[in-house]
Protein backbone atom coordinates (compact mmCIF):
# COMPACT_ATOMS: atom_id res chain seq x y z
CA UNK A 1 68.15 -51.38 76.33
CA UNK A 2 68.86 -47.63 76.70
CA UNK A 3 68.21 -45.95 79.86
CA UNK A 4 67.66 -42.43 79.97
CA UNK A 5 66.87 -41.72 83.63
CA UNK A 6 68.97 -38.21 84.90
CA UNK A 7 68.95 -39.63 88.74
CA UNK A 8 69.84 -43.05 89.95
CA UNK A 9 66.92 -44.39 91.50
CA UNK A 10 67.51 -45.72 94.45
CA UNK A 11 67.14 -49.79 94.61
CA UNK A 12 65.98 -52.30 97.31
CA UNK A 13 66.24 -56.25 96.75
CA UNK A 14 63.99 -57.59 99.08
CA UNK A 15 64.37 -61.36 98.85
CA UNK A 16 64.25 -64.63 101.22
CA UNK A 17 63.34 -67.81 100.71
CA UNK A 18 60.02 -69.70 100.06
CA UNK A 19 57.36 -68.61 102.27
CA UNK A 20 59.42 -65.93 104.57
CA UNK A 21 57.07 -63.61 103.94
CA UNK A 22 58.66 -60.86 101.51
CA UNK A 23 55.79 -59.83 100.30
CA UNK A 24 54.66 -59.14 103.75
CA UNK A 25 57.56 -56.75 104.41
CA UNK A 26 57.12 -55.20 100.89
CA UNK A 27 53.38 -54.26 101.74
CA UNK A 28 54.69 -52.46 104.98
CA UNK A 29 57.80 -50.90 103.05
CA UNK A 30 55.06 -49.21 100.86
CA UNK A 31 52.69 -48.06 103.35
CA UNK A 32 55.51 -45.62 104.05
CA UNK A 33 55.85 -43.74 100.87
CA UNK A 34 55.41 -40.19 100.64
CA UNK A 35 52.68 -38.93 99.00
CA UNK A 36 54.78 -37.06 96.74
CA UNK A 37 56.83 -39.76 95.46
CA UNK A 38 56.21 -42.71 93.38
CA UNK A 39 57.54 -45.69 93.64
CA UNK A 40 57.96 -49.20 91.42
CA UNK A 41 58.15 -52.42 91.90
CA UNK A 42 59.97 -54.95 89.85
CA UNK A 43 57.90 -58.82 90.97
CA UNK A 44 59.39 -61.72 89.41
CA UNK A 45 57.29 -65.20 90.40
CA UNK A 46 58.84 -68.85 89.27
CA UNK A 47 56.03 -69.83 87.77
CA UNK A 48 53.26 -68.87 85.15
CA UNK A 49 50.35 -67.08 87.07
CA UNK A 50 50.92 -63.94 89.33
CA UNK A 51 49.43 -63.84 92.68
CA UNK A 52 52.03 -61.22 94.39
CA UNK A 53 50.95 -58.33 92.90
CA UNK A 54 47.51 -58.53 93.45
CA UNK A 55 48.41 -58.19 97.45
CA UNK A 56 49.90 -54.71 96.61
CA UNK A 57 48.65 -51.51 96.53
CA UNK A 58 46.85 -50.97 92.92
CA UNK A 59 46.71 -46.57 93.69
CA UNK A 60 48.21 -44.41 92.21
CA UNK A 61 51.97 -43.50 93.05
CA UNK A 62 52.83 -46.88 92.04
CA UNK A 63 53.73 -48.98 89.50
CA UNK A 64 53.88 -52.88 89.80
CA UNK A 65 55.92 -55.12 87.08
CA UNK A 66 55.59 -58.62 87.00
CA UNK A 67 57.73 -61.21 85.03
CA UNK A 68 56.28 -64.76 85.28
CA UNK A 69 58.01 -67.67 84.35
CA UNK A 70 62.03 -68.71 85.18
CA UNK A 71 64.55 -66.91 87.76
CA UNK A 72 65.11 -63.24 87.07
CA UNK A 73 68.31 -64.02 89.30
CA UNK A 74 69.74 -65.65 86.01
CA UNK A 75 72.33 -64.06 84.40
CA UNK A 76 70.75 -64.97 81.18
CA UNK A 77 67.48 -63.54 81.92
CA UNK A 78 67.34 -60.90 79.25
CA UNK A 79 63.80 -60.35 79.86
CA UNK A 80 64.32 -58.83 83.16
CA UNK A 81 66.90 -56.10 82.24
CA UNK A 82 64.47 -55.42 79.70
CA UNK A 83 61.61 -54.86 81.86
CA UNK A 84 63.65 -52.78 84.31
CA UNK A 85 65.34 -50.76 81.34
CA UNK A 86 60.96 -49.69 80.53
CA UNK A 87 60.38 -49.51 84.17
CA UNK A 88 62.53 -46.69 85.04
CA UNK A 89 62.46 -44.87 81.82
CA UNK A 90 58.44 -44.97 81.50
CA UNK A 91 57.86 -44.45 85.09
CA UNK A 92 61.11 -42.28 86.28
CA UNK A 93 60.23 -43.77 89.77
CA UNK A 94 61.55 -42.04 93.38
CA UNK A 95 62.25 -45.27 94.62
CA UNK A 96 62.63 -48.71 93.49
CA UNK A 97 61.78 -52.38 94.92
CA UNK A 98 62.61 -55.74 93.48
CA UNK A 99 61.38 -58.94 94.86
CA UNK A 100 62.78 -61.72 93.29
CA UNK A 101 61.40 -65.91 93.67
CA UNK A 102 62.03 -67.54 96.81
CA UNK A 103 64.10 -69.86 94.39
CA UNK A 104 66.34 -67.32 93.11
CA UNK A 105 69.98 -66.46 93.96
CA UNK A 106 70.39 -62.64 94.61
CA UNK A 107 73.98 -62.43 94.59
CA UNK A 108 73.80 -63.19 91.00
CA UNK A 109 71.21 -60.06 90.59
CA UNK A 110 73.14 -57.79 93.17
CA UNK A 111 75.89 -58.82 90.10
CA UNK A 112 74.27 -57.76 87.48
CA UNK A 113 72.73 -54.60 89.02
CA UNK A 114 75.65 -53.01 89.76
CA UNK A 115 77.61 -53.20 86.36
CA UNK A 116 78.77 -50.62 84.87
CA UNK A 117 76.02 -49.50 82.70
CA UNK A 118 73.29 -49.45 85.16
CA UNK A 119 75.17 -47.07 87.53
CA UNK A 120 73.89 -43.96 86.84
CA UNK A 121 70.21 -45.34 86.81
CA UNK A 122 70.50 -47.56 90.17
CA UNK A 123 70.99 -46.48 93.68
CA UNK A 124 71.70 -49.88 95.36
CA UNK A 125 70.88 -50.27 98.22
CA UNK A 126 72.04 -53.19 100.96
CA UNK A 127 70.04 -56.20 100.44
CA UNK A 128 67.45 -57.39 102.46
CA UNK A 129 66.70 -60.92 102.96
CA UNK A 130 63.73 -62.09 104.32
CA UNK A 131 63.64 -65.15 106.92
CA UNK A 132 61.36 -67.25 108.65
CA UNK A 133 62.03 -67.09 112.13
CA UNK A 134 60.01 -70.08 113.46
CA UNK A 135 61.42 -72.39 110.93
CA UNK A 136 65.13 -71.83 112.36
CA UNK A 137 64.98 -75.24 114.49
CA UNK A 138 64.35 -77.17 111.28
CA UNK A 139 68.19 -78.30 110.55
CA UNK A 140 67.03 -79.69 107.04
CA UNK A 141 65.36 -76.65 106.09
CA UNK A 142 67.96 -74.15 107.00
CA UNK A 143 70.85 -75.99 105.69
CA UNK A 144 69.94 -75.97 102.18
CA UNK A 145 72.84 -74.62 99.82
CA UNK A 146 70.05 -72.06 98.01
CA UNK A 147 68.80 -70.70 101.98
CA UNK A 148 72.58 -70.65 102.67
CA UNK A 149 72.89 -69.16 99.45
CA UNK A 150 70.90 -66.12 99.88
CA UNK A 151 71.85 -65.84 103.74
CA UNK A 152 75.37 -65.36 102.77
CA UNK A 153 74.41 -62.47 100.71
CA UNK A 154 72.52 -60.79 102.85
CA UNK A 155 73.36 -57.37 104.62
CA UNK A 156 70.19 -57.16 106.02
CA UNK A 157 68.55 -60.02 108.00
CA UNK A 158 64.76 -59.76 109.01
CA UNK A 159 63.08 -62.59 110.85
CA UNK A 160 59.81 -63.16 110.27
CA UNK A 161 57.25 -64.57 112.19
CA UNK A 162 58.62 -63.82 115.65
CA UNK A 163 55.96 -63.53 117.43
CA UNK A 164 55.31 -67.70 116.92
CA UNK A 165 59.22 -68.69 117.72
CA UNK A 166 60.18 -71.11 120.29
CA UNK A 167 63.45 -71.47 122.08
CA UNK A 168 64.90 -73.74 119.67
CA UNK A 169 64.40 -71.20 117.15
CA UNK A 170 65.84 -68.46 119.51
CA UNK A 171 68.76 -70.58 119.88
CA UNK A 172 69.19 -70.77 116.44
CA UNK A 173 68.90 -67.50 115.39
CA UNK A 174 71.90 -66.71 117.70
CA UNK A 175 73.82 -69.60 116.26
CA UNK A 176 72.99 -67.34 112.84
CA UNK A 177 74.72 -64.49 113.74
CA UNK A 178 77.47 -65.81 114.98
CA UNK A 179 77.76 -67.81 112.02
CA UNK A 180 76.93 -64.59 109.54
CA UNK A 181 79.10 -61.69 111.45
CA UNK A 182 81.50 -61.18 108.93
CA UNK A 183 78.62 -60.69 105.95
CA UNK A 184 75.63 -59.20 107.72
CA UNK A 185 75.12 -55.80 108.91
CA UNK A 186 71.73 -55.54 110.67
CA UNK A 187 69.53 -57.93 112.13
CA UNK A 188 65.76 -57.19 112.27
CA UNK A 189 63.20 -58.52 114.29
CA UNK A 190 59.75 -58.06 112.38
CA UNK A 191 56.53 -58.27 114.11
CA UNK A 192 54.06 -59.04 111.58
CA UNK A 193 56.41 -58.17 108.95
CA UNK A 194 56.91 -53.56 110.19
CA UNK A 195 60.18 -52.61 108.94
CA UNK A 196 60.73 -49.32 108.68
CA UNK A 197 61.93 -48.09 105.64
CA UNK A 198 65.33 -46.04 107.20
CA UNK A 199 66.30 -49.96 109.03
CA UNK A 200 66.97 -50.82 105.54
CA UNK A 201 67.98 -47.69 103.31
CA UNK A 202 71.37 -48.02 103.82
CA UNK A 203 74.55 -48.02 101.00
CA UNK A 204 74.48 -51.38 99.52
CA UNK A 205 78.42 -52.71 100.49
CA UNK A 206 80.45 -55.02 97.98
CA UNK A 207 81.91 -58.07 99.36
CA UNK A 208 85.72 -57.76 97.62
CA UNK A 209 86.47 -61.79 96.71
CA UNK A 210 89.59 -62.84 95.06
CA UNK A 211 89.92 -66.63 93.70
CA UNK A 212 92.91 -67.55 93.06
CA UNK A 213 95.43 -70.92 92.72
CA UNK A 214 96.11 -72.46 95.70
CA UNK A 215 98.87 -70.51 97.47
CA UNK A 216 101.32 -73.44 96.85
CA UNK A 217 100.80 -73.10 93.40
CA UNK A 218 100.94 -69.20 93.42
CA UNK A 219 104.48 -69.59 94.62
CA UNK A 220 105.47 -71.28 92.30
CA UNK A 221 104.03 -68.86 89.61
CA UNK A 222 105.68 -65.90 91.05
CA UNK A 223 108.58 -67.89 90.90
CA UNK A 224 108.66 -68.73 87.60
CA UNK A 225 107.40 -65.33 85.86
CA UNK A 226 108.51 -61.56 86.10
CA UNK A 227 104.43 -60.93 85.78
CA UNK A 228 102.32 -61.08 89.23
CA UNK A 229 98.88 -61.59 87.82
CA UNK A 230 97.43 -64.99 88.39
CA UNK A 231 95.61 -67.26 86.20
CA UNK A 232 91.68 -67.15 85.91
CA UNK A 233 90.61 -70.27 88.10
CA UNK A 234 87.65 -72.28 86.11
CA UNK A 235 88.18 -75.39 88.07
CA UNK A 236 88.61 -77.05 91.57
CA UNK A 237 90.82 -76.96 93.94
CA UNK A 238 91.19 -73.01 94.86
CA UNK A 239 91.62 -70.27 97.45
CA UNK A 240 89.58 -67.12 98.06
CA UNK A 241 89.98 -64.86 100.23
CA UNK A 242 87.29 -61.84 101.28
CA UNK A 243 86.79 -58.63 102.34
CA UNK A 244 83.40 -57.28 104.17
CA UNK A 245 82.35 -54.97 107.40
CA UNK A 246 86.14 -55.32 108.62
CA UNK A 247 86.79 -59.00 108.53
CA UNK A 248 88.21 -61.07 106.46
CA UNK A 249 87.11 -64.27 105.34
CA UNK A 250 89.46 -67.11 104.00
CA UNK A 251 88.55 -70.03 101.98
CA UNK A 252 89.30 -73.23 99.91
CA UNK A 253 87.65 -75.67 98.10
CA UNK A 254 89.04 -78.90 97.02
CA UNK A 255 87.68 -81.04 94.64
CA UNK A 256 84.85 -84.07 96.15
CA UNK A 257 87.27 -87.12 94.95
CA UNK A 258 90.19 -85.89 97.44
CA UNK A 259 89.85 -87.79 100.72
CA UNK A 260 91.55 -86.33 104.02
CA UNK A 261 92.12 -88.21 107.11
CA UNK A 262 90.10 -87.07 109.77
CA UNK A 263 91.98 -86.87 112.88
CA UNK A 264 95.01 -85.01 111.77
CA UNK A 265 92.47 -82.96 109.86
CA UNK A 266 90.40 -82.30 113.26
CA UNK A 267 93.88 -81.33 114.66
CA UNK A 268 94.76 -79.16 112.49
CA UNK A 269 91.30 -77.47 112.71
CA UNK A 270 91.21 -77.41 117.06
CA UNK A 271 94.44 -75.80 116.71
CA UNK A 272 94.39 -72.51 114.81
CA UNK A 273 94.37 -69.45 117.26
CA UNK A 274 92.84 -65.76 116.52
CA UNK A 275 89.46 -66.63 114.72
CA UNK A 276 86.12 -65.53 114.63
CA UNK A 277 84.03 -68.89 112.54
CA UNK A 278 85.19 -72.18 110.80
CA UNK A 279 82.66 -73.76 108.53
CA UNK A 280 83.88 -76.64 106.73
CA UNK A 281 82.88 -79.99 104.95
CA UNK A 282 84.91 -82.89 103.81
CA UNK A 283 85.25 -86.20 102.80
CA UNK A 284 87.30 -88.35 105.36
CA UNK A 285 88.20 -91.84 105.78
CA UNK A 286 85.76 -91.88 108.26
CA UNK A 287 83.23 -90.27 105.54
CA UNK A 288 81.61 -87.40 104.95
CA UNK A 289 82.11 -84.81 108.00
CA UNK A 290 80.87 -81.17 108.61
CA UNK A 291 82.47 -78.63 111.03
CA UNK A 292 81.36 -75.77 112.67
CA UNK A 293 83.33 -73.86 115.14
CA UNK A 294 82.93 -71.05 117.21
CA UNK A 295 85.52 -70.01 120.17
CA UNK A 296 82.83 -71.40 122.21
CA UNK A 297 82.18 -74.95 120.82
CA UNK A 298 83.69 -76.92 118.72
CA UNK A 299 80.79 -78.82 116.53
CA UNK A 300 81.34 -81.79 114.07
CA UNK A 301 79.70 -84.41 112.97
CA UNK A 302 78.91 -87.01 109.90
CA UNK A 303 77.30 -85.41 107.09
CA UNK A 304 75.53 -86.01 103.71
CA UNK A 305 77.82 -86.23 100.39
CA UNK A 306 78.90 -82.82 99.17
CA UNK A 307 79.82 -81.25 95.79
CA UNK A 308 83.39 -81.19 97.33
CA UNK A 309 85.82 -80.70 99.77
CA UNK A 310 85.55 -76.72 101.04
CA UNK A 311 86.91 -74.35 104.18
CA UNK A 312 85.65 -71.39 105.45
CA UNK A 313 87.54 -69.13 108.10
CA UNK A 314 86.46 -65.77 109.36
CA UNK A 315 88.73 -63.92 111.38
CA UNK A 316 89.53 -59.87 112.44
CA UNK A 317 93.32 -59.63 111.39
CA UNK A 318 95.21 -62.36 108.36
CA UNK A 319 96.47 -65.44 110.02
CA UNK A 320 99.32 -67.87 108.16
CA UNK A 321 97.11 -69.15 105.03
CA UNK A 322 99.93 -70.16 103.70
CA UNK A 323 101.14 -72.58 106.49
CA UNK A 324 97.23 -73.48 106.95
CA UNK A 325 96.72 -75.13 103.57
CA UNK A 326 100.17 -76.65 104.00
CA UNK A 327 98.83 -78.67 107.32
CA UNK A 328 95.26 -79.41 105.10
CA UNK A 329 97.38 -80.21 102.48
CA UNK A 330 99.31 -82.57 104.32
CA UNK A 331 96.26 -84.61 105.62
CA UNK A 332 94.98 -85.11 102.23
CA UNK A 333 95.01 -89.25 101.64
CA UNK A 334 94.72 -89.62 97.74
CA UNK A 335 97.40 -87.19 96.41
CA UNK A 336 95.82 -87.05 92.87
């Protein structure tokens, strides 16, 4: 997989879920390439039989690669750093696109697409994902983990399909970015899918994450050893803490057969100061309950089993995590 390209080429992700209409954005993106310049694009479709790249230009100046079949997102995809490896050495292109399945995760690509050895063939750029605006009042639809997913690795927001929204979806969409501050960086309204191609060529920005023990349990590590590094975490319960656009975002996740009890929990929750967003989901002795909190309302309410027990806060400046996860601690019920 040797890649002999002189100048990184820079790279545009342009994903969303099913139906957003990426490929609607992508055939506006391209309308805007200089005649000089040629550009690729890297398709990937879920299944077997490629319809996508027949909606693109077939002229000359570009050159359209399509991998059928599974999720180039994987990290185990070898066919797709393959494909890109001939891409840009065949076609030395100006300017890059990849538009991944609606089904795909592009963290993990973002991942893999900014290792070390594709650095000095790949410009990337911030990623772009795709959203269908008048499909925002649909609770089930946008609460999916793989839409929340993708919208949590998003720099770039476009909403589709403005022109049919209603004020539900309005509403929702500003629930979004309240919800999103801390990750994205623009928000674009596109009529009939016109973005213009300097809205979105911007320096793609890496979220800094650091999982770690629980800070309990890092005490007592630096306690007990001269060395400060921390253990790798492979398993449940943790803490994470991350870096993006000037906030900070601080987390924990606990594993689904701990059990909290729900008032003191709510408590503790109604009674932090100095934050931006609260996101959380756990299992309670009054079951499964969901919060989302903004200085302006406090939501909760009962919600369907989770994968386990997790915390999100974003905030401006580092609050007391440490006396934080003592309180959740505390209202845990099955000390196991």
């Amino acid at each position: 997989m040797k890649i002999l390209q002189n100048k990184a080429v820079k790279t545009h992700i342009i994903s969303g879920f099913l139906g957003a209409g990426k490929t609607t954005v992508l055939q506006h993106l391209l309308k805007q390439k200089p005649e000089h310049e040629k550009w690729a694009i890297l398709m990937n479709e879920f299944g077997q039989i490629g319809i996508d790249q027949q909606l693109l230009p077939q002229n000359s100046g570009f050159e359209i690669k399509e991998l059928l079949g599974g999720c180039l997102c994987c990290s185990s995809q070898l066919p797709m750093q393959i494909a890109l490896s001939r891409l840009l050495n065949e076609t030395k292109p100006d300017r890059l696109f990849i538009e991944p399945t609606g089904l795909g995760h592009p963290a993990e690509l973002i991942e893999q697409l900014t290792e070390p050895h594709w650095q000095q063939s790949i410009d990337m750029r911030a990623l772009v994902i795709v959203v269908d605006g008048s499909r925002l009042h649909d609770e089930a639809w946008r609460t999916q983990n793989l839409y929340q997913d993708q919208l949590k690795a998003a720099e770039i927001v476009v909403i589709s399909h403005t022109d049919v929204m209603n004020s539900e979806d309005q509403h929702a969409l500003q629930q979004l970015k309240i919800d999103h501050q801390a990750y994205v960086r623009s928000w674009i309204l596109a009529d009939h899918g016109q973005v213009e191609l300097a809205q979105i060529d911007l320096d793609h920005v890496a979220i800094q994450r650091k999982i770690q023990p629980l800070l309990k349990v890092q005490k007592t590590i630096l306690s007990q050893a001269e060395s400060t590094e921390m253990p790798v975490i492979k398993q449940l319960p943790y803490h994470y803490v991350e870096s993006t656009n000037g906030y900070m975002v601080a987390g924990w996740k606990f594993p689904k057969r701990w059990q909290f009890e729900f008032y003191p929990l709510l408590d503790v929750l109604c009674d932090l100061q100095d934050w931006l967003r609260i996101k959380a989901i756990f299992s309670t002795d009054q079951g499964w309950k969901s919060f989302n909190f903004n200085p302006e309302q406090f939501n909760y309410k009962s919600a369907e089993e989770n994968i386990d027990n997790r915390i999100e806060i974003i905030t401006q400046n580092p609050l007391d995590w440490e006396k934080l996860e003592a309180l959740l601690l505390e209202c845990q019920l099955n000390l196991q």
